[in-house]
N, C-alpha and C. Protein backbone atom coordinates (compact mmCIF):
# COMPACT_ATOMS: atom_id res chain seq x y z
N UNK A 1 91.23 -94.18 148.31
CA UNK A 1 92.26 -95.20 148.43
C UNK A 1 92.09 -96.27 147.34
N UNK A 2 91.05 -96.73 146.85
CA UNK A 2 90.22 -97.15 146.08
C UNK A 2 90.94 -96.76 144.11
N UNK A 3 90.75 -95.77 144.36
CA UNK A 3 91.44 -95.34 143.19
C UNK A 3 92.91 -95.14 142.56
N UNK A 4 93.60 -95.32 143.67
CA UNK A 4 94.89 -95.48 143.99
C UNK A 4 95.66 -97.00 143.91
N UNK A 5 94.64 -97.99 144.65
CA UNK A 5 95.06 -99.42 144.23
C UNK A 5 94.74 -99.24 143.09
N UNK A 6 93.79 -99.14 142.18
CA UNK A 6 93.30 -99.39 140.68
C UNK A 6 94.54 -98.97 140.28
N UNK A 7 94.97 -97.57 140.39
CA UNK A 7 96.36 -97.16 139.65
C UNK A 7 97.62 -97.74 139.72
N UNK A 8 97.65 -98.42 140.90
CA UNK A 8 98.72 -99.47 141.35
C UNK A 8 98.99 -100.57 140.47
N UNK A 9 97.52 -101.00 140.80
CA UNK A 9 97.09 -102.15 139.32
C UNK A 9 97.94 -102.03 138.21
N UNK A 10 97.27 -100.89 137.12
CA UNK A 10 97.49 -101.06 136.04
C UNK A 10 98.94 -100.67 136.06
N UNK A 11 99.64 -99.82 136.63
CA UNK A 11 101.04 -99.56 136.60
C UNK A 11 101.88 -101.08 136.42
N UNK A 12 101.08 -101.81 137.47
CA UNK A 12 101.81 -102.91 137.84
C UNK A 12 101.65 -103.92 136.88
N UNK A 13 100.51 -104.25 136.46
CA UNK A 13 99.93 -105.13 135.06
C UNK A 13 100.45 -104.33 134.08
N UNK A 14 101.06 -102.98 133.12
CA UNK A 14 100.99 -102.74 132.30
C UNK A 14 102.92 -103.19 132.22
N UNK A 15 103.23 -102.99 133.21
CA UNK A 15 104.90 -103.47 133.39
C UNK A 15 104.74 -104.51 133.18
N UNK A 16 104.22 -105.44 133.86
CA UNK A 16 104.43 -106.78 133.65
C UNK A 16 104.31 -107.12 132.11
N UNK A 17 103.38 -106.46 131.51
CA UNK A 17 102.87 -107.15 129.76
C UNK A 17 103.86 -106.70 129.20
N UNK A 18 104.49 -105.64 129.39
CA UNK A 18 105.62 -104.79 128.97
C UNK A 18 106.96 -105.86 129.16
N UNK A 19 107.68 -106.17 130.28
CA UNK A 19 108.12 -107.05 130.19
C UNK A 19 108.17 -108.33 129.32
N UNK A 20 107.13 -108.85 129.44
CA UNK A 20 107.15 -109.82 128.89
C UNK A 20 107.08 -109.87 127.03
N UNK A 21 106.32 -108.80 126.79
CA UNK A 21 106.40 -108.20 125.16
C UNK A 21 108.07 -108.12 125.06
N UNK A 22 108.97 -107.39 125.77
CA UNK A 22 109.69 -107.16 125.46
C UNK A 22 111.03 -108.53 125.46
N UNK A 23 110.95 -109.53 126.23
CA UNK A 23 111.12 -110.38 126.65
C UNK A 23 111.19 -111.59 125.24
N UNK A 24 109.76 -111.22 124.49
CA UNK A 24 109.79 -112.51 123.44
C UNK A 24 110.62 -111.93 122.02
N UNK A 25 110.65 -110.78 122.13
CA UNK A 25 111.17 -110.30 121.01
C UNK A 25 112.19 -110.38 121.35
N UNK A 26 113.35 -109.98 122.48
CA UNK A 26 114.72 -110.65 122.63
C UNK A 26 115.15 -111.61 122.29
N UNK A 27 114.06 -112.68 122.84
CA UNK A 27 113.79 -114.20 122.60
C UNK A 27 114.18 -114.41 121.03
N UNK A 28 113.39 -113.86 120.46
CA UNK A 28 113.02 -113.93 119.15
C UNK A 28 114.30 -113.35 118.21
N UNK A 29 114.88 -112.29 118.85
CA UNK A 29 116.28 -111.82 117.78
C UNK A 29 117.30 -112.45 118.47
N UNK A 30 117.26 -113.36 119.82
CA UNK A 30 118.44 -113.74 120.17
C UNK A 30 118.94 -115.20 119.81
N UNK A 31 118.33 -115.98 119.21
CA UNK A 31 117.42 -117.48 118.55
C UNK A 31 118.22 -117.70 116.83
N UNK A 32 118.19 -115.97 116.99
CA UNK A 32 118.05 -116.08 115.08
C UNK A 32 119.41 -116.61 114.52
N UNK A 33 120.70 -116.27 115.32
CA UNK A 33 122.02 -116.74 114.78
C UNK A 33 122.05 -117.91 114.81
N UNK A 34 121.17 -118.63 115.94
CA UNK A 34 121.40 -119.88 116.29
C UNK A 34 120.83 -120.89 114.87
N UNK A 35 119.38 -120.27 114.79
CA UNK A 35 119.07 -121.09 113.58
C UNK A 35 119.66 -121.22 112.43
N UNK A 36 120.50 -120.02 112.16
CA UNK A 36 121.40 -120.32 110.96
C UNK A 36 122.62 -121.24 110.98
N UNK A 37 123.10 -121.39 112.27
CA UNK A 37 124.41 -122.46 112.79
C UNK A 37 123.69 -123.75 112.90
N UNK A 38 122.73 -123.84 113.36
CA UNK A 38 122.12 -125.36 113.63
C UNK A 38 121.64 -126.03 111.99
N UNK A 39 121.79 -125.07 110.90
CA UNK A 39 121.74 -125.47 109.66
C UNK A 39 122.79 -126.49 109.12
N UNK A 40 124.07 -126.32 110.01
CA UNK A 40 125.39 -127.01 109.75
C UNK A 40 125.43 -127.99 110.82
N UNK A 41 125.54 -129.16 109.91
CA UNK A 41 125.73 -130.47 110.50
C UNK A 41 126.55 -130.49 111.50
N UNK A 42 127.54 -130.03 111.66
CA UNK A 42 128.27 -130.54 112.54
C UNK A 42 128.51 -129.25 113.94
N UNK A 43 127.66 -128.42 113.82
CA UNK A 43 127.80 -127.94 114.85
C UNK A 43 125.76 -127.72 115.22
N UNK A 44 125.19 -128.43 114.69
CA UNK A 44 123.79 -128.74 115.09
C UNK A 44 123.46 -128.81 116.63
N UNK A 45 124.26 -130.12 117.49
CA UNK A 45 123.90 -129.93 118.90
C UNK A 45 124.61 -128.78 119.53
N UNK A 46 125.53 -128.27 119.34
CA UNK A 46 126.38 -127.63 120.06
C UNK A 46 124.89 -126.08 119.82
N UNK A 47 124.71 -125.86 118.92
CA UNK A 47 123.90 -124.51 118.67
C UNK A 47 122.55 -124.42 118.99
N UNK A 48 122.00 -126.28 118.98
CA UNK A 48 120.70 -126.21 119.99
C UNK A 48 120.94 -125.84 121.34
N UNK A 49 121.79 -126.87 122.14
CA UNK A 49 122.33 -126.58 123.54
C UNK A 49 122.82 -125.38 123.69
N UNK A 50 123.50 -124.55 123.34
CA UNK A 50 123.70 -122.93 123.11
C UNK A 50 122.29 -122.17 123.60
N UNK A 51 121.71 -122.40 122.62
CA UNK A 51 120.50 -122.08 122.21
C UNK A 51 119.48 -121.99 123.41
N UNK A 52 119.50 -123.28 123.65
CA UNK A 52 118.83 -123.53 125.16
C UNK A 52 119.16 -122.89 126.57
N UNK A 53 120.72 -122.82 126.40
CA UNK A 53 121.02 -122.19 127.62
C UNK A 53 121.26 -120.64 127.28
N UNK A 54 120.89 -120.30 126.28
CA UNK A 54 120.93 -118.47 126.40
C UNK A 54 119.51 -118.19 126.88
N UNK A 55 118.32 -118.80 126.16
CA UNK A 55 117.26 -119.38 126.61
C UNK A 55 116.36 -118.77 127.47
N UNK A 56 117.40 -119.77 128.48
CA UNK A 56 117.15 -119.96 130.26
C UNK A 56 117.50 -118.78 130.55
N UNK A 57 118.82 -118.03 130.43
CA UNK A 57 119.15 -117.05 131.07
C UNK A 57 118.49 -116.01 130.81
N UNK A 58 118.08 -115.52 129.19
CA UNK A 58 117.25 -114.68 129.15
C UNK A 58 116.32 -114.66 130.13
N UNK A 59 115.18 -116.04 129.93
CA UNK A 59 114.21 -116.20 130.63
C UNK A 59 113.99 -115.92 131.82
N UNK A 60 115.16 -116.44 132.77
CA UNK A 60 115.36 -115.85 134.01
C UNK A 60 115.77 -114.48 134.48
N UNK A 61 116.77 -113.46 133.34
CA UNK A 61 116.59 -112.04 133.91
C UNK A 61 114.81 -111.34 133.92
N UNK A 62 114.27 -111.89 132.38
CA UNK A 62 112.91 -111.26 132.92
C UNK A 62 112.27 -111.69 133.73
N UNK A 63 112.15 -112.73 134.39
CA UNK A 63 111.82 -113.54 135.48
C UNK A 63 111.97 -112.61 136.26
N UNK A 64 113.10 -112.79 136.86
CA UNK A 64 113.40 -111.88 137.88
C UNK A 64 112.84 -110.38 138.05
N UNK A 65 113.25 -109.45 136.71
CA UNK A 65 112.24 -108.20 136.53
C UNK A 65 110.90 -108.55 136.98
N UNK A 66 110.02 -109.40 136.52
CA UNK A 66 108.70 -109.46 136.96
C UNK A 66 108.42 -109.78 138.51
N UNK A 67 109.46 -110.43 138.70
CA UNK A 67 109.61 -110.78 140.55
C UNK A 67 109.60 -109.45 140.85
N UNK A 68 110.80 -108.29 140.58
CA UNK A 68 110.78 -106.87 141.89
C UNK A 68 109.77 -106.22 140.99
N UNK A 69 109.25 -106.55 139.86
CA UNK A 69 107.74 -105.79 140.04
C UNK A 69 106.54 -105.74 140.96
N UNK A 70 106.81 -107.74 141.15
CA UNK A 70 105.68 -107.53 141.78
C UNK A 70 105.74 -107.50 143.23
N UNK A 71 106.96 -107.92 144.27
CA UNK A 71 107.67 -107.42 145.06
C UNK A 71 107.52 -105.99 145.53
N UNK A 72 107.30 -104.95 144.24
CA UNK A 72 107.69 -103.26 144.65
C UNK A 72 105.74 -103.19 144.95
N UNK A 73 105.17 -104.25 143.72
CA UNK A 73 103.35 -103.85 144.28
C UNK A 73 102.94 -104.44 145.33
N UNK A 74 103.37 -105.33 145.77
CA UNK A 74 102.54 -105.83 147.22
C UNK A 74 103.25 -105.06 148.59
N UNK A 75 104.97 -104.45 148.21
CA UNK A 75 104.73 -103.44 149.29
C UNK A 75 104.42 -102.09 149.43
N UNK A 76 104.06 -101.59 148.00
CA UNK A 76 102.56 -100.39 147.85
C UNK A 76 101.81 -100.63 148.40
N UNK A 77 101.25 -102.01 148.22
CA UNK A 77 100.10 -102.63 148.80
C UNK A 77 99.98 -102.66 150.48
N UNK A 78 101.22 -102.87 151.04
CA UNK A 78 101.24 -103.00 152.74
C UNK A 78 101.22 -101.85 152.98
N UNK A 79 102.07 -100.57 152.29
CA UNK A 79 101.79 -99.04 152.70
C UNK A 79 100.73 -98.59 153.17
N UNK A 80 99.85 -99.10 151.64
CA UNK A 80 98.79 -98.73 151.51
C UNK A 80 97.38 -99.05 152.57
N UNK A 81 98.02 -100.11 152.97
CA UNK A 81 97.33 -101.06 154.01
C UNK A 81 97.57 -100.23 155.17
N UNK A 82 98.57 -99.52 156.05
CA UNK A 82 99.03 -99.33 157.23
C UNK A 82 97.82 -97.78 157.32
């Protein structure tokens, strides 16, 4: 049983890093138009605030992914328990 949580584990930790790897690089190509618009004066706040709120939302779908990850391991975990 022993060996089975361990596998639980890493399934569950290797998603999560996975996520989140995948998560900054979105981050990271979804940012990039913005920095070229926030170059222009006059649409500077509008493309930070943009910016910010694509952001958040990104942030929060992987959020959420990492929530029913870890959601799906702690009720492996109660299975596993019964």
């Amino acid at each position: 049983m022993k060996a089975i949580k361990n596998w639980k584990n890493k399934i569950e930790n290797s998603i999560d890093k996975g996520v989140s790897t995948v998560e900054e690089i979105h981050q990271s190509i979804a940012s990039t138009p913005f920095e070229s618009i926030e170059k222009v004066k006059v649409l500077n706040n509008l493309a930070l605030n943009t910016k910010k709120v694509q952001a958040n939302i990104i942030g929060t779908v992987y959020d959420t992914i990492r929530s029913v990850n870890k959601t799906i391991g702690n009720y492996v975990d109660d299975v596993m328990v019964r």
